[in-house]
PDB file of N, CA and C in Angstrom:
ATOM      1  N   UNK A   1     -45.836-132.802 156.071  1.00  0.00           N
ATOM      2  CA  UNK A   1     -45.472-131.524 155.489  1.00  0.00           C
ATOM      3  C   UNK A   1     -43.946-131.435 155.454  1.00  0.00           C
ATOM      4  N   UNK A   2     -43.391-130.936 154.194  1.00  0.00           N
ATOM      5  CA  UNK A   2     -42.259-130.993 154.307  1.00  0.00           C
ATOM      6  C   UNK A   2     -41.540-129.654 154.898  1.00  0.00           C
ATOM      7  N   UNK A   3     -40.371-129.846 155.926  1.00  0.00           N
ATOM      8  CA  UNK A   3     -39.449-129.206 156.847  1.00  0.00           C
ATOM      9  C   UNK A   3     -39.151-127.930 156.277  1.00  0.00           C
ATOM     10  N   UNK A   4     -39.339-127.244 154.996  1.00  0.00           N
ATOM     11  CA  UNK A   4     -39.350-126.101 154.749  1.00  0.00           C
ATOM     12  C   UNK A   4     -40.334-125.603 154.601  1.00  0.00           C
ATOM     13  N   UNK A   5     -41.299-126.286 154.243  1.00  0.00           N
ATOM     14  CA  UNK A   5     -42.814-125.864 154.496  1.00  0.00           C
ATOM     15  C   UNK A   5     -43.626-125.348 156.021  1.00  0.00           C
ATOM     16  N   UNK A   6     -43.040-126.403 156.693  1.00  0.00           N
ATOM     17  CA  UNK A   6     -43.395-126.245 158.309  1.00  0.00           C
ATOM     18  C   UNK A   6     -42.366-125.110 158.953  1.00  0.00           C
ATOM     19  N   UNK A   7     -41.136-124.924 158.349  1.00  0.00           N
ATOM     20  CA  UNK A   7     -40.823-123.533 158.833  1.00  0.00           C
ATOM     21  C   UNK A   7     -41.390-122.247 158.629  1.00  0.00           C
ATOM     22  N   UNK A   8     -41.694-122.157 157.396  1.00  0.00           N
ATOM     23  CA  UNK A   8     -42.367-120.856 156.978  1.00  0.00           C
ATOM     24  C   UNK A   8     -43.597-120.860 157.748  1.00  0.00           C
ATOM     25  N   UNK A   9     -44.457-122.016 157.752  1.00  0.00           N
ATOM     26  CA  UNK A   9     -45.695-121.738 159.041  1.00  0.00           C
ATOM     27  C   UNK A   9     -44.817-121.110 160.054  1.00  0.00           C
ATOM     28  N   UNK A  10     -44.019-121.792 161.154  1.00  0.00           N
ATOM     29  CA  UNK A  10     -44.022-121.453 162.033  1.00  0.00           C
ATOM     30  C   UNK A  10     -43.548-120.164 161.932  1.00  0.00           C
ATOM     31  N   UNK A  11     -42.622-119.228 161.112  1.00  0.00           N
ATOM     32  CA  UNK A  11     -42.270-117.859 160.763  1.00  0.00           C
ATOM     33  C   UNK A  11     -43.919-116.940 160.696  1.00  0.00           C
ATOM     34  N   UNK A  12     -44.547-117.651 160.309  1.00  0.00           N
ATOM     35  CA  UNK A  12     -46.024-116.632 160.089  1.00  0.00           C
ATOM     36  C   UNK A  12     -46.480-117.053 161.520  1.00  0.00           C
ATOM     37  N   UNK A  13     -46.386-118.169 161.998  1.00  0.00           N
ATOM     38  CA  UNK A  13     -47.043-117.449 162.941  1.00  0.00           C
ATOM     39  C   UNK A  13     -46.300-116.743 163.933  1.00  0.00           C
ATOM     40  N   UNK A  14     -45.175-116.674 164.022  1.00  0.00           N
ATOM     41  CA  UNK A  14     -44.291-115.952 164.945  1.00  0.00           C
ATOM     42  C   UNK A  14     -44.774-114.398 164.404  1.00  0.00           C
ATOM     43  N   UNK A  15     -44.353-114.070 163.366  1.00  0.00           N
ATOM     44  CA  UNK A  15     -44.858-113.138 162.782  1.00  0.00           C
ATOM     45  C   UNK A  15     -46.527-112.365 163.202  1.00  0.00           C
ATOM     46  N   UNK A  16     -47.165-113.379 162.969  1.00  0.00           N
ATOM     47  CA  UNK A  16     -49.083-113.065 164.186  1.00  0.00           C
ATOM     48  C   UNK A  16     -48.712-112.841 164.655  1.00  0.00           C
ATOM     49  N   UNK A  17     -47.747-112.844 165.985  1.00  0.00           N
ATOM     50  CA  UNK A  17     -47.892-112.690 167.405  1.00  0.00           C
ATOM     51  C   UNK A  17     -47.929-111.003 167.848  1.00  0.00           C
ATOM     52  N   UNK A  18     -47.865-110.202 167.089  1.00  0.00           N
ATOM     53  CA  UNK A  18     -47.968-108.683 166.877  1.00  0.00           C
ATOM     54  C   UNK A  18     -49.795-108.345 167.577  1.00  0.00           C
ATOM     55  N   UNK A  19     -50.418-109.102 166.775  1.00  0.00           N
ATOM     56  CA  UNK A  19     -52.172-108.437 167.602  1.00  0.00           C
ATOM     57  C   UNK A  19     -52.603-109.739 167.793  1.00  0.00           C
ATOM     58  N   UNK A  20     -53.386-109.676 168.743  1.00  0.00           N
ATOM     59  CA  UNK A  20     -53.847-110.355 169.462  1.00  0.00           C
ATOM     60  C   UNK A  20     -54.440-109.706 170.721  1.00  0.00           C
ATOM     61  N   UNK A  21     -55.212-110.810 171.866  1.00  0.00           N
ATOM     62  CA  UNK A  21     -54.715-111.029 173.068  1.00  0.00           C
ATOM     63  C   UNK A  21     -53.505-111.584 173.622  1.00  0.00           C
ATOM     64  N   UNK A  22     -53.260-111.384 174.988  1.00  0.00           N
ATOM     65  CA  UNK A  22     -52.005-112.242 175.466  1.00  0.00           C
ATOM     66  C   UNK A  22     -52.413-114.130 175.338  1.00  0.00           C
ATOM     67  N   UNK A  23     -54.007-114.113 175.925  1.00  0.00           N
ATOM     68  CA  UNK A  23     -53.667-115.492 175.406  1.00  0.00           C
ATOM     69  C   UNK A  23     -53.741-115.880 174.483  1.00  0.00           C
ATOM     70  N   UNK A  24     -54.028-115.354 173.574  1.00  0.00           N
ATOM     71  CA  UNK A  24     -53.907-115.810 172.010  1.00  0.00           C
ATOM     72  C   UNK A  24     -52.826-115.906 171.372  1.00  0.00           C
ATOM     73  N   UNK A  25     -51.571-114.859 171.621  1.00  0.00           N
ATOM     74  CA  UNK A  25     -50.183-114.870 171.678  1.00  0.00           C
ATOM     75  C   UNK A  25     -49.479-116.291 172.250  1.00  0.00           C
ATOM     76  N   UNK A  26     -50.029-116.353 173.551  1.00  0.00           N
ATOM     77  CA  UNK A  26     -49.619-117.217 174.139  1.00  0.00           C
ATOM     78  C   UNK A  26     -49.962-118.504 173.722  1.00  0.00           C
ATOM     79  N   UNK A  27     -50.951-118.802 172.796  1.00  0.00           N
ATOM     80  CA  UNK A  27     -51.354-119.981 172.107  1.00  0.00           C
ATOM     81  C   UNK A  27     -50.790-120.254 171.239  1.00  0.00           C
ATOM     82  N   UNK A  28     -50.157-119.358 170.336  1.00  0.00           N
ATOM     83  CA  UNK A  28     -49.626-119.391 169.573  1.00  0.00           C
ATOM     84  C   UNK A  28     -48.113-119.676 169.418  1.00  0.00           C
ATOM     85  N   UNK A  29     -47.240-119.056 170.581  1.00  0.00           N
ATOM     86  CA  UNK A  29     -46.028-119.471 171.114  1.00  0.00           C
ATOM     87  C   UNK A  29     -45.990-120.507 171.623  1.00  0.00           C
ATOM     88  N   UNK A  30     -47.204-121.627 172.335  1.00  0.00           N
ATOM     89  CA  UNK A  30     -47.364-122.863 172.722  1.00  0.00           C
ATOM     90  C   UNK A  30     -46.971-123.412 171.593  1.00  0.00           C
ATOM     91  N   UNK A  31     -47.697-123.557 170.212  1.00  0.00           N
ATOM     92  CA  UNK A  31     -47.758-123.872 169.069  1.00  0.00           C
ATOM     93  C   UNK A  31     -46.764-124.053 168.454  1.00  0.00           C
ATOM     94  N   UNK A  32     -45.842-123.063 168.362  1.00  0.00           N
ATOM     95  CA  UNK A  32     -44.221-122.880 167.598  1.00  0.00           C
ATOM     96  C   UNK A  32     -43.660-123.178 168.589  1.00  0.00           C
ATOM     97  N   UNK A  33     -43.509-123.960 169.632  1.00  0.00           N
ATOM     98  CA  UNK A  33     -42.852-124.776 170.876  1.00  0.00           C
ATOM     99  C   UNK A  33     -42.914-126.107 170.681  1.00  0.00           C
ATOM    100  N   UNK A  34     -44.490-126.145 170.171  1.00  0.00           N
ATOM    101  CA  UNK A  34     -44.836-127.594 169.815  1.00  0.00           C
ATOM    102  C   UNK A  34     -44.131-128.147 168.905  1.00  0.00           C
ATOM    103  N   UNK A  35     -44.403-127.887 167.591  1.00  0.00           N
ATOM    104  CA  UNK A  35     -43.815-127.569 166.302  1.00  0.00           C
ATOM    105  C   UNK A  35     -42.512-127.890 166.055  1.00  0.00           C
ATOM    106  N   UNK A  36     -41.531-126.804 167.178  1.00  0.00           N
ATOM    107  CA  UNK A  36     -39.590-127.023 167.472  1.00  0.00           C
ATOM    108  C   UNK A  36     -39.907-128.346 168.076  1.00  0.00           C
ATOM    109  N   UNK A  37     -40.679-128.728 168.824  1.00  0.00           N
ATOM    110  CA  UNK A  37     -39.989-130.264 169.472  1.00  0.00           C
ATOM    111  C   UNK A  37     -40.025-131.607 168.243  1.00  0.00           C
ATOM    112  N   UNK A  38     -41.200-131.231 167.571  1.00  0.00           N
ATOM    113  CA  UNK A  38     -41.853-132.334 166.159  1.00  0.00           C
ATOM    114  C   UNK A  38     -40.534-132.030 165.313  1.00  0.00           C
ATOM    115  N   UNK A  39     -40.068-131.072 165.318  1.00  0.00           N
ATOM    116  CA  UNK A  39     -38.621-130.969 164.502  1.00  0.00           C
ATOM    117  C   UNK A  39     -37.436-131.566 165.084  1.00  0.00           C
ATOM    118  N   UNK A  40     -37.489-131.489 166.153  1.00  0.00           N
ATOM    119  CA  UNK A  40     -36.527-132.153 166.982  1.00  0.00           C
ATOM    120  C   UNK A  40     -35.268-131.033 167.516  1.00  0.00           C
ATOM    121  N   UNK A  41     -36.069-129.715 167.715  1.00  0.00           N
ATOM    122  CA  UNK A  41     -34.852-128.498 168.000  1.00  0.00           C
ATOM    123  C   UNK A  41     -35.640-128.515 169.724  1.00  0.00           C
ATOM    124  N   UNK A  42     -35.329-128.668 170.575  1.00  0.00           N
ATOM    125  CA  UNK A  42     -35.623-128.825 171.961  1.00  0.00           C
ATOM    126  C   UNK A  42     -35.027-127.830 172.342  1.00  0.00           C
ATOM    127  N   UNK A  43     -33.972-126.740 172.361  1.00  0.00           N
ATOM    128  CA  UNK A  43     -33.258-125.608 172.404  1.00  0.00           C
ATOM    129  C   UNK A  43     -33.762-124.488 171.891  1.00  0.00           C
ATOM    130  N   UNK A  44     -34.795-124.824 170.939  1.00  0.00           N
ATOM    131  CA  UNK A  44     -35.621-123.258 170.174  1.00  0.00           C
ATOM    132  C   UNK A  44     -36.706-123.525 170.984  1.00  0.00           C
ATOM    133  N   UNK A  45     -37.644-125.318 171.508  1.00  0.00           N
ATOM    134  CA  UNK A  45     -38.967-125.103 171.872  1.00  0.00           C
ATOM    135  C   UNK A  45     -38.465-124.341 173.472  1.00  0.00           C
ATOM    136  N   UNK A  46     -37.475-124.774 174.032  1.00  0.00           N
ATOM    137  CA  UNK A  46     -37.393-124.153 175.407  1.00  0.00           C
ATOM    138  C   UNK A  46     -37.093-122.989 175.564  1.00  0.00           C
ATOM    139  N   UNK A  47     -36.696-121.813 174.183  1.00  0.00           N
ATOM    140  CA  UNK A  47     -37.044-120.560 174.357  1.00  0.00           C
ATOM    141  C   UNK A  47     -38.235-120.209 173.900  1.00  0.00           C
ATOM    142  N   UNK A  48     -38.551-120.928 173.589  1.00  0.00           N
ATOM    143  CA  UNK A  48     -40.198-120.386 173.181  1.00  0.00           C
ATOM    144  C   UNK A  48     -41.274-120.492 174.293  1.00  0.00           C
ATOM    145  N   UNK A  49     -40.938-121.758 174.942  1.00  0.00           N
ATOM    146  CA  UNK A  49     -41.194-121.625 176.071  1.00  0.00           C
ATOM    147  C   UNK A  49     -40.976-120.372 177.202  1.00  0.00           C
ATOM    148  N   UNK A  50     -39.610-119.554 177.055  1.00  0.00           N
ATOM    149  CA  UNK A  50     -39.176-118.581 177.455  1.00  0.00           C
ATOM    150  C   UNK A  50     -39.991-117.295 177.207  1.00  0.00           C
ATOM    151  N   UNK A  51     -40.218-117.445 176.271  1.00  0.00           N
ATOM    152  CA  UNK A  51     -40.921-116.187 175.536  1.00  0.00           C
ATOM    153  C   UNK A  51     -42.435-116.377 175.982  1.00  0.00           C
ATOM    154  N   UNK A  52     -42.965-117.432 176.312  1.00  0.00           N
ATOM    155  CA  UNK A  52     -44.792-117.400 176.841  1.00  0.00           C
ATOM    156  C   UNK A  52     -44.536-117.187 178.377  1.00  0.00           C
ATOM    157  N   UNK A  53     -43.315-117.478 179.094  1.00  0.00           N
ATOM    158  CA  UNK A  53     -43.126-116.906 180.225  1.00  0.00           C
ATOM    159  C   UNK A  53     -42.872-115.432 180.523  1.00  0.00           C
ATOM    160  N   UNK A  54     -42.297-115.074 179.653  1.00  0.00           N
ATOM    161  CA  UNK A  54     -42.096-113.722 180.009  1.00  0.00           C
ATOM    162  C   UNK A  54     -43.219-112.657 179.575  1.00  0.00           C
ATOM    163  N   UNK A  55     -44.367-113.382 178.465  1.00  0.00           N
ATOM    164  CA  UNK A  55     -45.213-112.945 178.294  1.00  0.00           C
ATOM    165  C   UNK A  55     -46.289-112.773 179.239  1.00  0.00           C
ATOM    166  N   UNK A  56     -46.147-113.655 180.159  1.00  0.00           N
ATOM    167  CA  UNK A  56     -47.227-113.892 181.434  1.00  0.00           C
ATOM    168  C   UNK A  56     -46.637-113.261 182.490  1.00  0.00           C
ATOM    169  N   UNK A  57     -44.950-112.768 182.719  1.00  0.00           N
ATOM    170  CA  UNK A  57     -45.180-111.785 183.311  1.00  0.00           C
ATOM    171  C   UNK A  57     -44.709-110.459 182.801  1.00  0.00           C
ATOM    172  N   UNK A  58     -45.273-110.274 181.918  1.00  0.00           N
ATOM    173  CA  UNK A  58     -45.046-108.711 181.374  1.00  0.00           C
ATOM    174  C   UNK A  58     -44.199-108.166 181.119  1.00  0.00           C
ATOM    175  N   UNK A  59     -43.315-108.733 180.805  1.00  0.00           N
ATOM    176  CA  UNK A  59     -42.022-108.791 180.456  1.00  0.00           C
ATOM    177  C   UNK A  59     -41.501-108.657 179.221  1.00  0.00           C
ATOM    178  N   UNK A  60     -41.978-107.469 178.573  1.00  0.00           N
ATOM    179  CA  UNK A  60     -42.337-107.076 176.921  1.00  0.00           C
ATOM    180  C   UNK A  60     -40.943-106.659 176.246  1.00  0.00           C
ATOM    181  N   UNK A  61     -40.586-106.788 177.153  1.00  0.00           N
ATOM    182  CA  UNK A  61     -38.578-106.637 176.379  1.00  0.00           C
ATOM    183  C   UNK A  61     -38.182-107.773 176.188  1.00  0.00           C
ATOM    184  N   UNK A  62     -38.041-108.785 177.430  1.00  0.00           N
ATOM    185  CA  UNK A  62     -37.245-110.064 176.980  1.00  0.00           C
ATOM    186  C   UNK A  62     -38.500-110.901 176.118  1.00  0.00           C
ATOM    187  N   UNK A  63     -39.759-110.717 175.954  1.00  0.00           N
ATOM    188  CA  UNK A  63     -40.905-111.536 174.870  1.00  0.00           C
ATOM    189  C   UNK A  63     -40.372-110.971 173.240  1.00  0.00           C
ATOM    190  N   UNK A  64     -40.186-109.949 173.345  1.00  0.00           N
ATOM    191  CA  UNK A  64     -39.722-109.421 171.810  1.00  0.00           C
ATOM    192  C   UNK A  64     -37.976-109.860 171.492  1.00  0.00           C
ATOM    193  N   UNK A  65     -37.328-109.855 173.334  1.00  0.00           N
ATOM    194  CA  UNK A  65     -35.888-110.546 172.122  1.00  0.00           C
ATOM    195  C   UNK A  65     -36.043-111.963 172.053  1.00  0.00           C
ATOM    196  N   UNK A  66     -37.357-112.544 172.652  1.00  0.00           N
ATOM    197  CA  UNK A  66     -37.309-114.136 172.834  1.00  0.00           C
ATOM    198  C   UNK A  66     -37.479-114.348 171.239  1.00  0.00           C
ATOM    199  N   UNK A  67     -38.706-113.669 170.536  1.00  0.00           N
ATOM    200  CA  UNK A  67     -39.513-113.802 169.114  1.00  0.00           C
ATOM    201  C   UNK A  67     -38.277-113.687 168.336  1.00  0.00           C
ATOM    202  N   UNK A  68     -37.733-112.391 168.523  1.00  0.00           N
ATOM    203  CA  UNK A  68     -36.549-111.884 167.731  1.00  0.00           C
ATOM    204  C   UNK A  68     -35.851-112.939 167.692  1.00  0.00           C
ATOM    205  N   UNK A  69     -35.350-113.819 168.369  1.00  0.00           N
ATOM    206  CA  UNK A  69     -34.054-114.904 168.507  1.00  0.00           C
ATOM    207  C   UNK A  69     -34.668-115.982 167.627  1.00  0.00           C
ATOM    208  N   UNK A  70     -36.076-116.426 168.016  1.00  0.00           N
ATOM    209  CA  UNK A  70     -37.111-117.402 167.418  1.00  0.00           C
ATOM    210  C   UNK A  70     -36.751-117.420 165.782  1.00  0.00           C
ATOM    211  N   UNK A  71     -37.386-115.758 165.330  1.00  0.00           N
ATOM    212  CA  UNK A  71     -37.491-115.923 164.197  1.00  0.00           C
ATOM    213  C   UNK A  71     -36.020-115.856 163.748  1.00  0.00           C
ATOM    214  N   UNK A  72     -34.622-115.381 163.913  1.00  0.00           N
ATOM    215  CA  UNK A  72     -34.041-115.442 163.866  1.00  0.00           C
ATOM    216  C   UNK A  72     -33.578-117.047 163.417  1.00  0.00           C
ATOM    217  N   UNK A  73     -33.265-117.933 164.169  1.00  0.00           N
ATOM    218  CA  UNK A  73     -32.820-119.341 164.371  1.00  0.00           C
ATOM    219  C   UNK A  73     -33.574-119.825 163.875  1.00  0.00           C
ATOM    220  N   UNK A  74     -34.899-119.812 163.353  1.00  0.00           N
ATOM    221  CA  UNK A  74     -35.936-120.394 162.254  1.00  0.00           C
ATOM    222  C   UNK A  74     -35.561-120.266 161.373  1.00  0.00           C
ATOM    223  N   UNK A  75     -35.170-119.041 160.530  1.00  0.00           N
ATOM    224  CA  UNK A  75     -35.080-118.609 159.453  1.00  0.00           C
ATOM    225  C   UNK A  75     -33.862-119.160 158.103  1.00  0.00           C
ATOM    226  N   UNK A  76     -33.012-119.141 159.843  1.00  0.00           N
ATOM    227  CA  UNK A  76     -31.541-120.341 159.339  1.00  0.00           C
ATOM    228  C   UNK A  76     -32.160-121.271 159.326  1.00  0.00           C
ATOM    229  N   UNK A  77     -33.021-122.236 159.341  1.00  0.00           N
ATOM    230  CA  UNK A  77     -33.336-123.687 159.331  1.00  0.00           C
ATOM    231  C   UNK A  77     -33.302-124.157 158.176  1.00  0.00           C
ATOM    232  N   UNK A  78     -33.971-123.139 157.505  1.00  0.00           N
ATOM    233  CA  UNK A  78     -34.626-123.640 156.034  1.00  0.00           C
ATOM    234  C   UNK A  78     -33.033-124.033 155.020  1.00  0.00           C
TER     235      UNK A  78
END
């Protein structure tokens, strides 16, 4: 898939992460972690990583500026 193609996935699903469960959220932030490393951004997967941590502990301020930063620094990719 080509690298602007695979961004806009990962933007939608950052974008999902609104309803859900937490672990379904959290599957999904696994996912766009996965995704940054197959790209080779190791600095976006380890806040994304950030963001399923703070999701597990309830930590609903720094999970929304983690997404916020996510989609942010994605968005420049393209």
């Amino acid at each position: 898939m080509p690298t602007a193609a695979r961004i806009d996935v990962l933007l939608s699903i950052l974008n999902a992460t609104d309803v859900g469960t937490l672990d379904s959220v959290a599957d999904k932030l696994r996912q766009v972690q996965e995704e940054l490393r197959d790209l080779d951004r190791p600095e976006l997967a380890e806040r994304a990583g950030e963001a399923v941590a703070a999701l597990r502990r309830g930590d609903l301020l720094e999970f929304k500026r983690a997404r916020a930063f996510l989609q942010s620094k994605i968005g420049h990719l393209r």
